[in-house]
N, C-alpha and C. Protein backbone atom coordinates (compact mmCIF):
# COMPACT_ATOMS: atom_id res chain seq x y z
N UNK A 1 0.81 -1.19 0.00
CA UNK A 1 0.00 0.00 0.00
C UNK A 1 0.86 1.27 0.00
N UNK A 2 2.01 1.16 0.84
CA UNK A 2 2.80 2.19 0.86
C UNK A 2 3.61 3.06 -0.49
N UNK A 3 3.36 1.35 -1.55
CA UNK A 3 4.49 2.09 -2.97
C UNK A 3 2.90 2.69 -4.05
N UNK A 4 1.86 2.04 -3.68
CA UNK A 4 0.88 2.77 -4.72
C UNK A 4 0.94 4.43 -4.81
N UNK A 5 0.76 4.92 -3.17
CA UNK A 5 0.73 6.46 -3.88
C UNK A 5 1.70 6.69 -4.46
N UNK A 6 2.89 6.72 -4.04
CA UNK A 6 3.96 7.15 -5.19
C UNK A 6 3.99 6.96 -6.75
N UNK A 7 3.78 5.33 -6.44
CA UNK A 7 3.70 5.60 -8.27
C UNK A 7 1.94 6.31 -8.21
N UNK A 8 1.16 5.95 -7.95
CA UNK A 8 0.06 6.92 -8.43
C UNK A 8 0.83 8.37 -9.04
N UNK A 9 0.99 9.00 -8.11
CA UNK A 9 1.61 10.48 -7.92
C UNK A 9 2.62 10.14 -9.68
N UNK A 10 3.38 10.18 -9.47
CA UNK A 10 3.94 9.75 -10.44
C UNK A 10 3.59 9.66 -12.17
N UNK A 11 2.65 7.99 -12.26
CA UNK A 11 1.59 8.08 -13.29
C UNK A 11 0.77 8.72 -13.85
N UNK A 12 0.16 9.21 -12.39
CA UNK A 12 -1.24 10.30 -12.92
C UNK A 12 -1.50 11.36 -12.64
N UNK A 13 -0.84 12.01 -11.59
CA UNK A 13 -0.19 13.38 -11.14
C UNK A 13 0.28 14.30 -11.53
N UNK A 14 1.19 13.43 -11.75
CA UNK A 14 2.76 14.34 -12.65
C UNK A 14 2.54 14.84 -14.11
N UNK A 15 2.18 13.69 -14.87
CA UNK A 15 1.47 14.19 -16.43
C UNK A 15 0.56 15.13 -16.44
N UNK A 16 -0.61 14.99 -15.62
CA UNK A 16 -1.57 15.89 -15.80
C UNK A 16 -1.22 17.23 -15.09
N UNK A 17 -0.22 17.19 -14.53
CA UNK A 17 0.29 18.80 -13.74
C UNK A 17 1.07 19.14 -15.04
N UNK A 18 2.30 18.53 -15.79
CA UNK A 18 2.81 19.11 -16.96
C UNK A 18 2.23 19.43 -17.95
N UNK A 19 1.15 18.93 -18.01
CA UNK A 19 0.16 19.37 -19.44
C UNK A 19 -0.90 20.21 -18.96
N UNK A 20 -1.39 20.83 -17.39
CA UNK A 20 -2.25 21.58 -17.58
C UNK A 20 -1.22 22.73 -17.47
N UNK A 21 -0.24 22.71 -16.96
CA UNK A 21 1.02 23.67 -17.00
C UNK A 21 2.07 24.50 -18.14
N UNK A 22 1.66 23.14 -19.10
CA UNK A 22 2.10 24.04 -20.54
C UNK A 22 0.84 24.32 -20.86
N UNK A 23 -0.05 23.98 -21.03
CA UNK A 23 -1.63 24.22 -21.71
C UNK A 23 -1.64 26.17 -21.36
N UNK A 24 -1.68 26.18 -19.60
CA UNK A 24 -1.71 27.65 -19.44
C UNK A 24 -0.15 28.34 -20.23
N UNK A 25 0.34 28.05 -20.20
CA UNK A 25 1.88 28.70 -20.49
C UNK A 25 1.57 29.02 -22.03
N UNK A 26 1.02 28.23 -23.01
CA UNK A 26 0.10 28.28 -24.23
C UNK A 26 -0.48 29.04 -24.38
N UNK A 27 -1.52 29.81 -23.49
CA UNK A 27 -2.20 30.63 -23.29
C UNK A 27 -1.85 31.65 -23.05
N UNK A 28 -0.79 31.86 -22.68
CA UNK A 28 -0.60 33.45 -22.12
C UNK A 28 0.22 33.77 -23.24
N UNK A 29 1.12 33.01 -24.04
CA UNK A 29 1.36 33.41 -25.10
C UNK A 29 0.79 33.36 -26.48
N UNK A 30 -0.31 33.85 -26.73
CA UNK A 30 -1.11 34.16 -27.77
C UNK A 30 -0.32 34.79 -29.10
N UNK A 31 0.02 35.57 -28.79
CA UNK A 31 0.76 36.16 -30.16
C UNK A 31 2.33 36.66 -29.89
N UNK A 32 2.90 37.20 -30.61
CA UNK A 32 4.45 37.74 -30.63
C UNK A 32 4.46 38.74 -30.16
N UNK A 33 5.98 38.72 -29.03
CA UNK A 33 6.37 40.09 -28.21
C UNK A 33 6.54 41.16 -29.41
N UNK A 34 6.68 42.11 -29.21
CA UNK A 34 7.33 43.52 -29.99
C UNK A 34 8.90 42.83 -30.34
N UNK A 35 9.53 42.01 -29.40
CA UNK A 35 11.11 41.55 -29.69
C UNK A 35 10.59 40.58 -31.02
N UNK A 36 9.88 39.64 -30.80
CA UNK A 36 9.45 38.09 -32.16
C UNK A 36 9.66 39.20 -33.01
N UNK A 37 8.54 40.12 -33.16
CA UNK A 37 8.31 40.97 -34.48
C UNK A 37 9.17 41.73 -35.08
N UNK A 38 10.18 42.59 -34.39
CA UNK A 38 11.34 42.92 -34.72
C UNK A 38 12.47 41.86 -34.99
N UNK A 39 12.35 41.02 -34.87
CA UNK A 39 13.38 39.90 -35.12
C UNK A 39 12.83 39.11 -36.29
N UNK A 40 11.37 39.01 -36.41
CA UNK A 40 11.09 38.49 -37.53
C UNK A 40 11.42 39.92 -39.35
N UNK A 41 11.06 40.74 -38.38
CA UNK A 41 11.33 41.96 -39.57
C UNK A 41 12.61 42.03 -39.81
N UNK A 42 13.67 41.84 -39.04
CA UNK A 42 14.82 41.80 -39.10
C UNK A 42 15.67 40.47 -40.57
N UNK A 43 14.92 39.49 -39.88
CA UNK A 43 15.28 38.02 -40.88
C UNK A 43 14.67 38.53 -42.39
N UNK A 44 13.55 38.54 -42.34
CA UNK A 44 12.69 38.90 -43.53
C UNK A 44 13.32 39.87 -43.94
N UNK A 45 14.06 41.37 -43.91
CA UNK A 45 14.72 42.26 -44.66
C UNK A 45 16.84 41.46 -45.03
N UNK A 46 17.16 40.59 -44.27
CA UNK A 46 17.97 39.64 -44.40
C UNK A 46 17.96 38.83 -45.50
N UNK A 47 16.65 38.06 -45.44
CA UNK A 47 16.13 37.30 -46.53
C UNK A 47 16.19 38.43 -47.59
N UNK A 48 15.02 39.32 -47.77
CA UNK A 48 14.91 39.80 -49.42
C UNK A 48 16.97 40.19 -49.81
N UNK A 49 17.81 41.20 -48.63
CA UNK A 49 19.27 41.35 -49.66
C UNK A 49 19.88 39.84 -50.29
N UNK A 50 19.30 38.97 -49.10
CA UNK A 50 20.04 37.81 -49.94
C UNK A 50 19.85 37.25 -51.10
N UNK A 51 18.13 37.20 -51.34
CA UNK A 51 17.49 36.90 -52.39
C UNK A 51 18.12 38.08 -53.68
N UNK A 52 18.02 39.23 -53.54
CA UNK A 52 18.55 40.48 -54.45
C UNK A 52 20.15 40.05 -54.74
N UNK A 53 20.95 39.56 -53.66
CA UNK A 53 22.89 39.13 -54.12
C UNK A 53 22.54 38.00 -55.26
N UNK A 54 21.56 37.14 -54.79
CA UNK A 54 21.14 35.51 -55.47
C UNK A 54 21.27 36.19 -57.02
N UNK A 55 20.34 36.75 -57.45
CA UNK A 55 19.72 37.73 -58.31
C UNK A 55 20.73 37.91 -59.10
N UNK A 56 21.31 38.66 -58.26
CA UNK A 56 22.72 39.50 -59.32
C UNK A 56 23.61 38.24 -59.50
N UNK A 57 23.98 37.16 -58.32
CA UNK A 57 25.01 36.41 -58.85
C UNK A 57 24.40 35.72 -60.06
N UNK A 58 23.55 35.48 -60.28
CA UNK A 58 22.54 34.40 -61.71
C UNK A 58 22.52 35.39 -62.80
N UNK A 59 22.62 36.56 -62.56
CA UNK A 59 22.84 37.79 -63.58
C UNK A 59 24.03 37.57 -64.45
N UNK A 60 25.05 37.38 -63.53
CA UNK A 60 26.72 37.70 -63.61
C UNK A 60 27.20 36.18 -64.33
N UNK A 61 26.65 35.54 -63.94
CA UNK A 61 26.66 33.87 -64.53
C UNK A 61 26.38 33.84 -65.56
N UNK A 62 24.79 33.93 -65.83
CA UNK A 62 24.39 34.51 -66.93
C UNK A 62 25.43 35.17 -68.37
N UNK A 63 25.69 35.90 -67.66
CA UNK A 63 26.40 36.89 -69.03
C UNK A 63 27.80 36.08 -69.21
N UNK A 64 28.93 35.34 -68.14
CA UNK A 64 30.20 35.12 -68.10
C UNK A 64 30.22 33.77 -68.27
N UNK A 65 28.76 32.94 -68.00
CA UNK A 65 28.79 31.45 -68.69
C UNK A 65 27.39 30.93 -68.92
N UNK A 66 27.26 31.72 -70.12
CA UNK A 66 25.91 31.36 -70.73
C UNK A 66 24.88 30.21 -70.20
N UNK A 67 25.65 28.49 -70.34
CA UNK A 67 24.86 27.08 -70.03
C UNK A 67 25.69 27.01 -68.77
N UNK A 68 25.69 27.90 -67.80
CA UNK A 68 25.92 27.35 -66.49
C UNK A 68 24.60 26.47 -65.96
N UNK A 69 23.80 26.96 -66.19
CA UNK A 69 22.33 26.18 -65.44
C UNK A 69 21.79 24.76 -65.90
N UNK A 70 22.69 24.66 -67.59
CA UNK A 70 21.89 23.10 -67.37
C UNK A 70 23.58 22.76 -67.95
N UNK A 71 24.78 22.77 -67.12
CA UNK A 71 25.90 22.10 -66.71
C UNK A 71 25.66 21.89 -64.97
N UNK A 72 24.56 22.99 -65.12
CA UNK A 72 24.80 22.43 -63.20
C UNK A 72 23.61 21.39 -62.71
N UNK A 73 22.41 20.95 -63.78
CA UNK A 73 21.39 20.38 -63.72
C UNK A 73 22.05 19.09 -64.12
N UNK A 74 22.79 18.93 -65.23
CA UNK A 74 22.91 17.62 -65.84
C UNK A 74 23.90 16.50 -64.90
N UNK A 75 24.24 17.28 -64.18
CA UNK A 75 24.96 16.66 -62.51
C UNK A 75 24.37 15.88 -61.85
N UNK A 76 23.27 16.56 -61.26
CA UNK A 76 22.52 16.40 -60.43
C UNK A 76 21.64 15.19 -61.29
């Protein structure tokens, strides 16, 4: 009798305290701090210069080796 509560506690206790515990923790975070959003604006203006270098390097390829794109397909 003495080892049931423990494992009870344990089994059926413990899980249901960690999951009503993230459940609220879930809840209070509904949407993004002012920091998420500035950090996401941050990546996203990151992303488009990189996408714009991409751009120009396929430009520069382009003009200095015409069938670079299907020498680099027929590889693969």
């Amino acid at each position: 009798m003495d080892e049931v509560i423990p494992i009870l506690l344990i089994v059926i206790v413990l899980p249901l305290w960690l999951i009503f515990h993230y459940v609220t923790k879930w809840k209070q975070m509904k949407g993004f701090t002012p920091e998420d959003e500035a950090s996401l604006g941050d990546l996203r203006t990151a992303a488009d210069r990189l996408e714009d270098r991409l751009r120009t390097m396929e430009r520069i390829m382009d003009d200095e080796i015409p069938d670079w794109r299907s020498r680099y397909h027929e590889k693969l």
